[in-house]
C-alpha atoms as a PDB file:
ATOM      1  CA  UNK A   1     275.927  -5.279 -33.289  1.00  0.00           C
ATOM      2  CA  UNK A   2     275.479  -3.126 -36.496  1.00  0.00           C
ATOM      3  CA  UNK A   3     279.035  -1.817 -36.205  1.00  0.00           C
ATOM      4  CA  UNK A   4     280.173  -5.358 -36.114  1.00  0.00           C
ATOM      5  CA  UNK A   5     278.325  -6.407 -39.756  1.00  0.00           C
ATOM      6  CA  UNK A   6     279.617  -3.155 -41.056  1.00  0.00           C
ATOM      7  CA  UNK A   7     283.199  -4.042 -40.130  1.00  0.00           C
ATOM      8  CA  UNK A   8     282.262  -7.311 -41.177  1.00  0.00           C
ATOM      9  CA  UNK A   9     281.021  -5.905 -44.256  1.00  0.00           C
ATOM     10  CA  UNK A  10     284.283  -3.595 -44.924  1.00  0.00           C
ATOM     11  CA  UNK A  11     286.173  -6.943 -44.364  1.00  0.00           C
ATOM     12  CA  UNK A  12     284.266  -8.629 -47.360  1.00  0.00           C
ATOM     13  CA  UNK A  13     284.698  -5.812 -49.896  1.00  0.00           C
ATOM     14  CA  UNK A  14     289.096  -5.583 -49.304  1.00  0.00           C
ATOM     15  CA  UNK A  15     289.541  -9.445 -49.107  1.00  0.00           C
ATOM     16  CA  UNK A  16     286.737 -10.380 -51.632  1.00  0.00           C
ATOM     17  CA  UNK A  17     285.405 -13.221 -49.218  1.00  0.00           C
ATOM     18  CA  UNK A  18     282.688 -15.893 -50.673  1.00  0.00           C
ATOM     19  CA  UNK A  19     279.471 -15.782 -48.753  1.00  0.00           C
ATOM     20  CA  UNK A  20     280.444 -19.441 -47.914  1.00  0.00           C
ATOM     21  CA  UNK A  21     283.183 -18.688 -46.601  1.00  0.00           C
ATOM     22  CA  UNK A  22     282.140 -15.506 -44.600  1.00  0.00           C
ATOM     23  CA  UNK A  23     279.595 -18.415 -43.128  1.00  0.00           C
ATOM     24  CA  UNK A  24     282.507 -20.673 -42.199  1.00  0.00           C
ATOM     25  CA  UNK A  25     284.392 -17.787 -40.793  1.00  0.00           C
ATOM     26  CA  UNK A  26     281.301 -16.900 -38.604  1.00  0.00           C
ATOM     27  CA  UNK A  27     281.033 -20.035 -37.546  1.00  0.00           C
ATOM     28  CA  UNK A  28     284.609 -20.738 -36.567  1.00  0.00           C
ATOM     29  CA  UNK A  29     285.504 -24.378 -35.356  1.00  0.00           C
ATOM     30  CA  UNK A  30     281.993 -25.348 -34.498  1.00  0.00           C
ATOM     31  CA  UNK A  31     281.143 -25.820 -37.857  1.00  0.00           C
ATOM     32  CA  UNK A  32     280.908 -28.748 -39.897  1.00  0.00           C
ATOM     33  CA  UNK A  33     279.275 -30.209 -42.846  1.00  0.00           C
ATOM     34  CA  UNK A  34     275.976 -31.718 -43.825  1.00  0.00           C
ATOM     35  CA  UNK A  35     276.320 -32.532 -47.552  1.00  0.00           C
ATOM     36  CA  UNK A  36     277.062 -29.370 -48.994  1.00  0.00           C
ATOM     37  CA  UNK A  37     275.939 -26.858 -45.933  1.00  0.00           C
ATOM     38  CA  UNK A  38     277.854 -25.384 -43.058  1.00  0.00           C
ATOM     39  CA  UNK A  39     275.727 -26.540 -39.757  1.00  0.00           C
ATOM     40  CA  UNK A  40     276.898 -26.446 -36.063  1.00  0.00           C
ATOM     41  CA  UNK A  41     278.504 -29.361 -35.090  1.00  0.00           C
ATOM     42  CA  UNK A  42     276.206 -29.869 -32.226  1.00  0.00           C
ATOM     43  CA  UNK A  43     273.530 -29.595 -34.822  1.00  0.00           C
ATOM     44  CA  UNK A  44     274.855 -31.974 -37.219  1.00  0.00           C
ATOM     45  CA  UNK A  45     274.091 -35.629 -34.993  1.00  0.00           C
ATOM     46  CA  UNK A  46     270.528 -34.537 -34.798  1.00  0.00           C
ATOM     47  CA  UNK A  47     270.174 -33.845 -38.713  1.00  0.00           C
ATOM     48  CA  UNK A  48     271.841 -36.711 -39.613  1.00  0.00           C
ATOM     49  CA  UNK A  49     269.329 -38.605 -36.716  1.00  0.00           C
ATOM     50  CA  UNK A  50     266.413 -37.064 -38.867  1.00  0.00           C
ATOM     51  CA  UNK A  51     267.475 -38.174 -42.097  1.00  0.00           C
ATOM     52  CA  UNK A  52     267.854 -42.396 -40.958  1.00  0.00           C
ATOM     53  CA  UNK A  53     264.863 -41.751 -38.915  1.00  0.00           C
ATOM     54  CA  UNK A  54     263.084 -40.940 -41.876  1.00  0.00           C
ATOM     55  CA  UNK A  55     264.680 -43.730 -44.177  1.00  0.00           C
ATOM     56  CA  UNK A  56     264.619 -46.280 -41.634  1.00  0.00           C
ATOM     57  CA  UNK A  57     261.460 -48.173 -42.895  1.00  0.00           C
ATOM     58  CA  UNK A  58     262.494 -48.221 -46.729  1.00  0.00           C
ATOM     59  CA  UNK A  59     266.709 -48.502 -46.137  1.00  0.00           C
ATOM     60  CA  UNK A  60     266.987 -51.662 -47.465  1.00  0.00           C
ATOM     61  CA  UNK A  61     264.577 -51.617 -50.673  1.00  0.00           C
ATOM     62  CA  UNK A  62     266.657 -48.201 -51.543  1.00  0.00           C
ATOM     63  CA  UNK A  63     269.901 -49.984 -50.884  1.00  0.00           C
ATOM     64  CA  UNK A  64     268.544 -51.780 -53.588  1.00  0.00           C
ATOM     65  CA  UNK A  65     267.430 -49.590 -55.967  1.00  0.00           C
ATOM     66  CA  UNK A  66     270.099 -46.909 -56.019  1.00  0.00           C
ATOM     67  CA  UNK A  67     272.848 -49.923 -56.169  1.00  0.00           C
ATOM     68  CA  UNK A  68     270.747 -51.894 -58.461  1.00  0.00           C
ATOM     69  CA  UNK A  69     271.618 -54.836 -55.858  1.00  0.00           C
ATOM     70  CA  UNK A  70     275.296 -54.419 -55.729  1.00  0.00           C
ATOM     71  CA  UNK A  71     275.688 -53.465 -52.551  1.00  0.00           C
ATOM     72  CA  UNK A  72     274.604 -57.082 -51.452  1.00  0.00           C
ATOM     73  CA  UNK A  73     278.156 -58.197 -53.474  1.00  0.00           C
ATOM     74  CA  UNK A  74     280.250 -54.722 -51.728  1.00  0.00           C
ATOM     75  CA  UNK A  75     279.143 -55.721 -48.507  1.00  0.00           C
ATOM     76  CA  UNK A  76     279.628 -60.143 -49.124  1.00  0.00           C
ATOM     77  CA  UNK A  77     283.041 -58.770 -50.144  1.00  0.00           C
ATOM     78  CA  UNK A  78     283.529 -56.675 -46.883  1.00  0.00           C
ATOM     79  CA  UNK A  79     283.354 -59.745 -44.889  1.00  0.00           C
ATOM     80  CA  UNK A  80     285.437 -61.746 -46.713  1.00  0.00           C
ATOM     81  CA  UNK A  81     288.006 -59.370 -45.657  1.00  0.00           C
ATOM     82  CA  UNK A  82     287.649 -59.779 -42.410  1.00  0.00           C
ATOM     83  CA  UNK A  83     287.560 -63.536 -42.629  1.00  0.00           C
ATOM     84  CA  UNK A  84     285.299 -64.113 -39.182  1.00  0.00           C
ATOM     85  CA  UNK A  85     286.135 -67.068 -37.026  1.00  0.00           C
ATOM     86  CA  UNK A  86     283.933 -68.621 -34.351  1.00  0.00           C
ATOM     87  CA  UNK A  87     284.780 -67.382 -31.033  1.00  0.00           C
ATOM     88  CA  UNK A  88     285.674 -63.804 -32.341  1.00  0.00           C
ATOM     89  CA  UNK A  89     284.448 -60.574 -30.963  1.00  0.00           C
ATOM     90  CA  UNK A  90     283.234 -57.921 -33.425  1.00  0.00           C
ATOM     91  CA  UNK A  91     282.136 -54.659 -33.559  1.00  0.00           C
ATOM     92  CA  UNK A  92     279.759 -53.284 -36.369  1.00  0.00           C
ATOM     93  CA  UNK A  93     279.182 -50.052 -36.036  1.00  0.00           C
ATOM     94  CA  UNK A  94     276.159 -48.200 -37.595  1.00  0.00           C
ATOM     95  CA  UNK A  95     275.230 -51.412 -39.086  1.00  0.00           C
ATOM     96  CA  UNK A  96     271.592 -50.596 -37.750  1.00  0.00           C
ATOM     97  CA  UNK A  97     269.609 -52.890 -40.100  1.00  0.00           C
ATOM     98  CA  UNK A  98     271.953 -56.257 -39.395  1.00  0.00           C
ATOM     99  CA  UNK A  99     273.240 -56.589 -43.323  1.00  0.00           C
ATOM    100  CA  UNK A 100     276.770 -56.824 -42.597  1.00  0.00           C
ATOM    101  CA  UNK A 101     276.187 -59.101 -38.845  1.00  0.00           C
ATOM    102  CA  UNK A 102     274.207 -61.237 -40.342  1.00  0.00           C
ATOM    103  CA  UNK A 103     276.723 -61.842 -42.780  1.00  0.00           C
ATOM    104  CA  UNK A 104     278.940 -62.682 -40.485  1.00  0.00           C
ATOM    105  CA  UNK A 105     276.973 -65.283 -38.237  1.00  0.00           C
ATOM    106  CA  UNK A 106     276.255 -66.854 -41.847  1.00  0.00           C
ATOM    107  CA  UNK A 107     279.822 -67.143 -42.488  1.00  0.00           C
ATOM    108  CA  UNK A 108     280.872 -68.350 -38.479  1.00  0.00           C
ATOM    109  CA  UNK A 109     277.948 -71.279 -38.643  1.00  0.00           C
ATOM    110  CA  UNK A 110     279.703 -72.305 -42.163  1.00  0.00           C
ATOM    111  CA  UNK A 111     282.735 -72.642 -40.664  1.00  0.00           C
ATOM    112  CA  UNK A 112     280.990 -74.404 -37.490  1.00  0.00           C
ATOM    113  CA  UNK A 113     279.395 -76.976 -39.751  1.00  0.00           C
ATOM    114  CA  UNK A 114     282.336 -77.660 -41.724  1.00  0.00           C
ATOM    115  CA  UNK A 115     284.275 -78.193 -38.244  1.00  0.00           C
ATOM    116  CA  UNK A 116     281.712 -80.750 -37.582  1.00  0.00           C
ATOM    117  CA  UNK A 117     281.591 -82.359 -40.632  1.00  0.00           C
ATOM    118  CA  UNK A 118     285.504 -82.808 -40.319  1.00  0.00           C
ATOM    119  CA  UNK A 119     285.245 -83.965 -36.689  1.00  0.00           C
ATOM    120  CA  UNK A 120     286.368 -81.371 -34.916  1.00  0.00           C
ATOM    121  CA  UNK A 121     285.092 -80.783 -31.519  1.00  0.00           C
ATOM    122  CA  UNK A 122     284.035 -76.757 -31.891  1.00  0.00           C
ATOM    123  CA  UNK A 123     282.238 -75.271 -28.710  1.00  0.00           C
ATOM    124  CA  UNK A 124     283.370 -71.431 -30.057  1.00  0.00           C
ATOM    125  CA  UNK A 125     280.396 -70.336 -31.511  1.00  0.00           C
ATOM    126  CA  UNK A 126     279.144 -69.637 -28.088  1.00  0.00           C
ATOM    127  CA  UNK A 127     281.506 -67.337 -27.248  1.00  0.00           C
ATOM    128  CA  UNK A 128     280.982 -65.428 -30.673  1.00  0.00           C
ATOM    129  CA  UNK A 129     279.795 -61.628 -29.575  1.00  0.00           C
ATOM    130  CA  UNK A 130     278.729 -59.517 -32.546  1.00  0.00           C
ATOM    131  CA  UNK A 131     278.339 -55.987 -31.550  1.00  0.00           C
ATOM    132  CA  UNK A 132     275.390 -54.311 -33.523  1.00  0.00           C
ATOM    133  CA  UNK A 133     275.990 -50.665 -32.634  1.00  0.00           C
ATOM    134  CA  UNK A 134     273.820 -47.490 -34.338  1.00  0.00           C
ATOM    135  CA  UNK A 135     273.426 -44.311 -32.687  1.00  0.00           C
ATOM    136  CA  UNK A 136     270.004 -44.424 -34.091  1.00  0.00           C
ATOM    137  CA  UNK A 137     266.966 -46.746 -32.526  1.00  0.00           C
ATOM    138  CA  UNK A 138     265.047 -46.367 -35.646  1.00  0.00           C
ATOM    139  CA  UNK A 139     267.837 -48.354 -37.421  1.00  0.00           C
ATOM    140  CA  UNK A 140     268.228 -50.934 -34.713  1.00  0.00           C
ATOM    141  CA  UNK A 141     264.399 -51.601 -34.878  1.00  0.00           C
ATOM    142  CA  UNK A 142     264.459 -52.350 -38.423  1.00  0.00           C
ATOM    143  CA  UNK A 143     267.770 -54.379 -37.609  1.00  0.00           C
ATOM    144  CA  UNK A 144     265.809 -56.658 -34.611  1.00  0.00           C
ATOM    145  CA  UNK A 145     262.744 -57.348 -36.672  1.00  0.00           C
ATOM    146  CA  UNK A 146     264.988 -58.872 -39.307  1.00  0.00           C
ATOM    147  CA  UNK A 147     266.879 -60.893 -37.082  1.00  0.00           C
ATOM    148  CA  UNK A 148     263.132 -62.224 -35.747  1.00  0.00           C
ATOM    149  CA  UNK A 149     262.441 -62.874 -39.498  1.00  0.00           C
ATOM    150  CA  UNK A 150     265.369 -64.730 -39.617  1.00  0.00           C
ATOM    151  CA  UNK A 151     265.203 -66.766 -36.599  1.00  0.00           C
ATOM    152  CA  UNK A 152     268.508 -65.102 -34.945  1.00  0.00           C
ATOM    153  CA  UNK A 153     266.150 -62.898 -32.572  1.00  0.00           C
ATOM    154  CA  UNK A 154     267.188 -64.873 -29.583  1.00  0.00           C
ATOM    155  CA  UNK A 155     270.967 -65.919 -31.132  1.00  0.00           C
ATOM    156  CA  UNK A 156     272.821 -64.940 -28.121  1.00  0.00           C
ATOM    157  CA  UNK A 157     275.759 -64.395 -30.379  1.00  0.00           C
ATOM    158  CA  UNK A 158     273.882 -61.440 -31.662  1.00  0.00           C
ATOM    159  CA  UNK A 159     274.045 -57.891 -29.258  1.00  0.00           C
ATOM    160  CA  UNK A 160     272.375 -54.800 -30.458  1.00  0.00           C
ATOM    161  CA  UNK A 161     273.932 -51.717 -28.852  1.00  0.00           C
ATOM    162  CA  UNK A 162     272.409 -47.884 -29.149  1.00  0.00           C
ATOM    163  CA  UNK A 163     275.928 -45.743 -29.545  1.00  0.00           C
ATOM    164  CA  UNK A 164     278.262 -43.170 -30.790  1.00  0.00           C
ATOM    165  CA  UNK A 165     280.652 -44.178 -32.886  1.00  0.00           C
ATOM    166  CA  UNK A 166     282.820 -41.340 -31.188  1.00  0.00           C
ATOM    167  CA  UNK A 167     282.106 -42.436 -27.898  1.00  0.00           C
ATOM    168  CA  UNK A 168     282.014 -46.461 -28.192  1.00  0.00           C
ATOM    169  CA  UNK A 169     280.917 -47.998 -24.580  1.00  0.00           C
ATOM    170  CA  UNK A 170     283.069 -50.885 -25.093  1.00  0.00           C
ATOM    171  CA  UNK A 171     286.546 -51.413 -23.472  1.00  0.00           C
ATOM    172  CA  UNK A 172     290.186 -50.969 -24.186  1.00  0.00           C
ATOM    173  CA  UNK A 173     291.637 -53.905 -26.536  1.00  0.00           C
ATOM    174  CA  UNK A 174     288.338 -55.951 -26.286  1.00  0.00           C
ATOM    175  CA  UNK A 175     287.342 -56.238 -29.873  1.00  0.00           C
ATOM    176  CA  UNK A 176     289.101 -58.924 -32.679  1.00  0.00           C
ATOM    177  CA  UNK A 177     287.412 -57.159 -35.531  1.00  0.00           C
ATOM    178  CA  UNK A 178     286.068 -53.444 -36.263  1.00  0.00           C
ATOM    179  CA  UNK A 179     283.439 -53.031 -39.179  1.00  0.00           C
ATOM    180  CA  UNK A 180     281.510 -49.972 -40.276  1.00  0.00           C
ATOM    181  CA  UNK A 181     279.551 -49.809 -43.554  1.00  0.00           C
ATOM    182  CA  UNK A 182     278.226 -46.429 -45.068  1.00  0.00           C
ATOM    183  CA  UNK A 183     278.177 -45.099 -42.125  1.00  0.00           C
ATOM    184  CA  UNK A 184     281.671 -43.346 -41.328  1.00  0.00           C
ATOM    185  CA  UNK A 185     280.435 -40.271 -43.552  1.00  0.00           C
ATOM    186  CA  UNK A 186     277.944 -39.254 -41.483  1.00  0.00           C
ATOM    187  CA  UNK A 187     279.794 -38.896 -38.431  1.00  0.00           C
ATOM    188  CA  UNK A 188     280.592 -35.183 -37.024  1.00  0.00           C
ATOM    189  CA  UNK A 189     284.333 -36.396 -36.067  1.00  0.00           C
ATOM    190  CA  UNK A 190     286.063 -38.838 -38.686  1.00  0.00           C
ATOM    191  CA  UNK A 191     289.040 -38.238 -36.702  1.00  0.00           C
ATOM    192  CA  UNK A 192     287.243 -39.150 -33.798  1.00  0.00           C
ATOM    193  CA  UNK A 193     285.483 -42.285 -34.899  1.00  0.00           C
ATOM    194  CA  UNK A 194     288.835 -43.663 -36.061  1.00  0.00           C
ATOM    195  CA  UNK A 195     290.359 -43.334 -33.153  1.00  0.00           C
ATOM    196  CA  UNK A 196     287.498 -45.241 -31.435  1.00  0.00           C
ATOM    197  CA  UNK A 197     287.842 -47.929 -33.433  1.00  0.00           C
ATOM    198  CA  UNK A 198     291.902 -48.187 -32.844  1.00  0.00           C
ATOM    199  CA  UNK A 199     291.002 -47.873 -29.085  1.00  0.00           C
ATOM    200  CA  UNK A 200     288.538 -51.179 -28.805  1.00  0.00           C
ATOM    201  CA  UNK A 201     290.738 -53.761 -30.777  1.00  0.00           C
ATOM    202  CA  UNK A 202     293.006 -56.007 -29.659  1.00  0.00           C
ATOM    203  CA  UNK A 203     296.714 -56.287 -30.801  1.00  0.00           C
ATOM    204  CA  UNK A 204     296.154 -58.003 -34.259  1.00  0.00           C
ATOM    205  CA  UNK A 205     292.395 -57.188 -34.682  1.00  0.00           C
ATOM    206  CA  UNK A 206     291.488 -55.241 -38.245  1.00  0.00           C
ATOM    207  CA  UNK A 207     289.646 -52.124 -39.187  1.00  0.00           C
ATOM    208  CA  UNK A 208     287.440 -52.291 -42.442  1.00  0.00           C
ATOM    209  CA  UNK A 209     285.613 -49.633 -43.784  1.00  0.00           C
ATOM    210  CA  UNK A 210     282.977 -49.601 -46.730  1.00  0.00           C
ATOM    211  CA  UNK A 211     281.924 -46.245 -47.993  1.00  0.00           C
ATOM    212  CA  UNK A 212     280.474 -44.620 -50.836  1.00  0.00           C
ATOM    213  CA  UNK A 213     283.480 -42.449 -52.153  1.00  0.00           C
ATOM    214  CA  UNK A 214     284.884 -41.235 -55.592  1.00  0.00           C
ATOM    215  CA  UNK A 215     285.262 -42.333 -59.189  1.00  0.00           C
ATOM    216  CA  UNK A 216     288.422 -41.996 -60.929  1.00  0.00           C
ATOM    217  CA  UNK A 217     287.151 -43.174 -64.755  1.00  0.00           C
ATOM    218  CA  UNK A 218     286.622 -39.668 -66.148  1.00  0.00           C
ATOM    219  CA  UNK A 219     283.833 -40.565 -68.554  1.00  0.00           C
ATOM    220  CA  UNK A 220     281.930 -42.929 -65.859  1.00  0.00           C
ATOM    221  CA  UNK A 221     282.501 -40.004 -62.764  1.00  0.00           C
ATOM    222  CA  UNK A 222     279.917 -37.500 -65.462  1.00  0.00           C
ATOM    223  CA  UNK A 223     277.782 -40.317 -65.906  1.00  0.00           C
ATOM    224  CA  UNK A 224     277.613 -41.468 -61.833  1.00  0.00           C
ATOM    225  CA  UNK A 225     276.988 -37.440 -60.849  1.00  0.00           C
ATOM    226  CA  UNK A 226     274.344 -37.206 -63.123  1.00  0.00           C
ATOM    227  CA  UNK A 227     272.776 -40.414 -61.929  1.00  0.00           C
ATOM    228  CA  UNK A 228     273.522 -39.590 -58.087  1.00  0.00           C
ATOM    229  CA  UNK A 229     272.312 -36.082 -58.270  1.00  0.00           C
ATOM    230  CA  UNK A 230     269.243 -36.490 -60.718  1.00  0.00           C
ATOM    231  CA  UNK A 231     267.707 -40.370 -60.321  1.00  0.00           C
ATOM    232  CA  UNK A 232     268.509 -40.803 -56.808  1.00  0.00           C
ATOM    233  CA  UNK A 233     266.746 -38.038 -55.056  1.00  0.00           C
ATOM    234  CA  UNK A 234     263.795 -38.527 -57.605  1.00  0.00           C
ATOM    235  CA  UNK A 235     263.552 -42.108 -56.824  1.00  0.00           C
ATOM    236  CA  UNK A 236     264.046 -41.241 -52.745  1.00  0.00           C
ATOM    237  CA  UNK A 237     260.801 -39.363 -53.252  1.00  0.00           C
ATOM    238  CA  UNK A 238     258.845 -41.835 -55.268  1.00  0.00           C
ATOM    239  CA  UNK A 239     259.806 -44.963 -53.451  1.00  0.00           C
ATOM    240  CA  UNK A 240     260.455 -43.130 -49.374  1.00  0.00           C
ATOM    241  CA  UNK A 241     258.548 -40.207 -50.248  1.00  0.00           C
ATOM    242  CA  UNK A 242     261.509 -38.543 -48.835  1.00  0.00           C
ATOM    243  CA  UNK A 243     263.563 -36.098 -51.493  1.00  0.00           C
ATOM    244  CA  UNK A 244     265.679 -34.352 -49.104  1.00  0.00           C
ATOM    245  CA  UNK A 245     266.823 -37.605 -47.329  1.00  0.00           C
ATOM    246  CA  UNK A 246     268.567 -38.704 -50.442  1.00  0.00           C
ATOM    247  CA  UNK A 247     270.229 -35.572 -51.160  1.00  0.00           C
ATOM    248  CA  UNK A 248     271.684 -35.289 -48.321  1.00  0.00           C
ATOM    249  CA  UNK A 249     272.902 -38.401 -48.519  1.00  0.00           C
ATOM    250  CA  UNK A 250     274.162 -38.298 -52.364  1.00  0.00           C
ATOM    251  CA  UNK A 251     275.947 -35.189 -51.597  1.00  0.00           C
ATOM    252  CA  UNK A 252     277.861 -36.661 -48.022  1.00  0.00           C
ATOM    253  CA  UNK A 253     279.416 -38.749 -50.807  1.00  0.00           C
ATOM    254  CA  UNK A 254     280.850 -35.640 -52.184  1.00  0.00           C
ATOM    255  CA  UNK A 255     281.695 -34.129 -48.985  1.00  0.00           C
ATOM    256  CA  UNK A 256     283.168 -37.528 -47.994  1.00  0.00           C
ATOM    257  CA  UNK A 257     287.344 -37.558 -48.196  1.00  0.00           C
ATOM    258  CA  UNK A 258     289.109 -39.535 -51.696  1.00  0.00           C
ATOM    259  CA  UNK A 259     290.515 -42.648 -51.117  1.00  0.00           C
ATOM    260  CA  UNK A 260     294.243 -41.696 -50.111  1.00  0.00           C
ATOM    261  CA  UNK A 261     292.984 -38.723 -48.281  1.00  0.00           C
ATOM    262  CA  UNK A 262     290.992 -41.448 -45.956  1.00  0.00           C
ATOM    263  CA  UNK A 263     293.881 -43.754 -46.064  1.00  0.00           C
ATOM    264  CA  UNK A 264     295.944 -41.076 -44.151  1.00  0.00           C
ATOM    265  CA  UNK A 265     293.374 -40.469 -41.986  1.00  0.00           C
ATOM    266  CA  UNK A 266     293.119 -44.463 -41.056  1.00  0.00           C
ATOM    267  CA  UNK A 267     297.183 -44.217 -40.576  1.00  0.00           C
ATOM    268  CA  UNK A 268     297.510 -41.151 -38.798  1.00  0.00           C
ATOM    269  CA  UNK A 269     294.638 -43.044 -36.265  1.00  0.00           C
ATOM    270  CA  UNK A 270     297.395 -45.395 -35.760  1.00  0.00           C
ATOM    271  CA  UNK A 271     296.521 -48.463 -38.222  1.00  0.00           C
ATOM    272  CA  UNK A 272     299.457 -50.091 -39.956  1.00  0.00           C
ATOM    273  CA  UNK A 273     299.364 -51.599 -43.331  1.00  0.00           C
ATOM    274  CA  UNK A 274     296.459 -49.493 -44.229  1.00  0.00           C
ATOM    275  CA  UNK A 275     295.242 -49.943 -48.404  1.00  0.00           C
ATOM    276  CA  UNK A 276     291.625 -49.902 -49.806  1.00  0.00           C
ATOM    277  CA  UNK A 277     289.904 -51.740 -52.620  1.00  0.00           C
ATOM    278  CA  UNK A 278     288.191 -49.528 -55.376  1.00  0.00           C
ATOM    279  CA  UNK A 279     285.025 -51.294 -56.066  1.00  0.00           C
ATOM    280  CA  UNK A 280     283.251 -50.046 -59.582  1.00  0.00           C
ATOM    281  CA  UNK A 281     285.292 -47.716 -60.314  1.00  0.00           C
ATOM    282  CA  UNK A 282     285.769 -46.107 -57.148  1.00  0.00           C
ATOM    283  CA  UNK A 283     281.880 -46.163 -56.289  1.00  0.00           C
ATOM    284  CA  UNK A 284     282.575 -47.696 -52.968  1.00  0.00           C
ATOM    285  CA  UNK A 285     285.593 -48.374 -51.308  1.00  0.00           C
ATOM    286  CA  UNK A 286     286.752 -50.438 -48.749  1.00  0.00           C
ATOM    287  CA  UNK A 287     289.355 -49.470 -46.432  1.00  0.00           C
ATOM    288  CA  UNK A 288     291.889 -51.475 -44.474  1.00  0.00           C
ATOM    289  CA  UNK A 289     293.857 -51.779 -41.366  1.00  0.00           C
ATOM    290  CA  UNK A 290     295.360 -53.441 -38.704  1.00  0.00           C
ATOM    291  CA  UNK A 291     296.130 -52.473 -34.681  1.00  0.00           C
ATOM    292  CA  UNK A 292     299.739 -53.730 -33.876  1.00  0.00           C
END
């Protein structure tokens, strides 16, 4: 073992090797990232299980306070996207807490009550199915005890699932629409995860993504790194108690792919017409496509 770090050692001094890459090297193709460390990718789900764990109780109110609200508008404009109809069946994947499938039952009874109001005869909405699938229980919790608060707790309409988003327990071609908000960063495989999603949609059915990702307004990118990387973990401790949480989670954002870099990724998954929609400056982003 000591003649291997000497060689090891030797190695370093003739190729002039960073330490982090030495650590990549070491750990060959089992590593991966969590923000800005090298970690085993069998080690990575359960970090990334700690941190939402941990934020569960206070996700929302720091949703709040780190987007100053906005991210009420990002995810209003998600949905309008994907333009839900009654009788669809949607996936919404890590959408733990319910944000983004509530927004959609809102927007399927609107379109139920204005079918009534014109006279139509509409018995869709109870065939609706929206999927609520997190891989962590913490986040479904918080999720169920909203819908209670909201009087959806015994919508039928409404299905919370515990799952993967690499390993989806849903069937070929069974889904209209695919949804996954802040979420896709934190999964070990992106590659994975998209092809997932391509897997459980129908012919026709679309893929949106909304994620935290990168600004391209030179003057405003200084300003959001010094906000991301000074007020939010400060403000994670205050408000969570819970510094390391929300550094983790500001620097996945850096970790995180650029817009066209994702884009390829959604196309090489096997979406067509893939585009995304910079949103403040390239704050979030929310990323199209369609299964033909």
């Amino acid at each position: 073992m000591a003649a291997a770090f000497r060689s090891l050692a030797r190695a370093m001094r003739r190729t002039k090797f960073s330490p982090m890459y030495v650590s990549r090297m070491m750990l060959h193709s089992h590593a991966t990232s969590f923000g800005y460390q090298e970690v085993r990718e069998e080690e990575k789900s359960q970090l990334v299980g700690n941190v939402f764990t941990s934020v569960a109780s206070n996700y929302d109110l720091m949703n709040d306070l780190m987007s100053a609200g906005l991210h009420r508008l990002w995810k209003d404009r998600l949905v309008s996207k994907l333009n839900p109809f009654p009788g669809m069946k949607h996936l919404d994947v890590a959408g733990g807490t319910g944000d983004v499938a509530f927004r959609i039952i809102d927007t399927i009874n609107n379109e139920k009550r204005q079918a009534l109001q014109d006279s139509f005869e509409d018995n869709l909405l109870e065939d609706t199915q929206i999927y609520v699938c997190d891989i962590n229980p913490n986040m479904l919790n918080v999720g169920k005890k909203r819908a209670e608060e909201r009087g959806l707790s015994e919508v039928r309409s409404l299905v919370w699932v515990e799952g993967d988003a690499e390993a989806l327990n849903f069937e070929d071609n069974s889904m209209d629409g695919y949804t996954i908000a802040f979420g896709i960063r934190n999964v070990t495989h992106i590659e994975k995860a998209l092809a997932e999603a391509h897997r459980v949609l129908k012919r026709g059915g679309r893929f949106l993504c909304l994620e935290l990702s990168h600004v391209d307004v030179p003057i405003f990118k200084e300003l959001y790194d010094m906000y991301s990387f000074s007020v939010i973990p400060a403000v994670g401790d205050i408000v969570a108690g819970d510094r390391e949480s929300y550094q983790y989670l500001v620097e996945s954002i850096r970790h995180f792919p650029q817009q066209e870099k994702f884009a390829s990724m959604i196309d090489d998954a096997g979406f067509q017409k893939v585009q995304y929609e910079n949103l403040v400056g390239g704050v979030v982003a929310i990323h199209s496509g369609l299964k033909f």
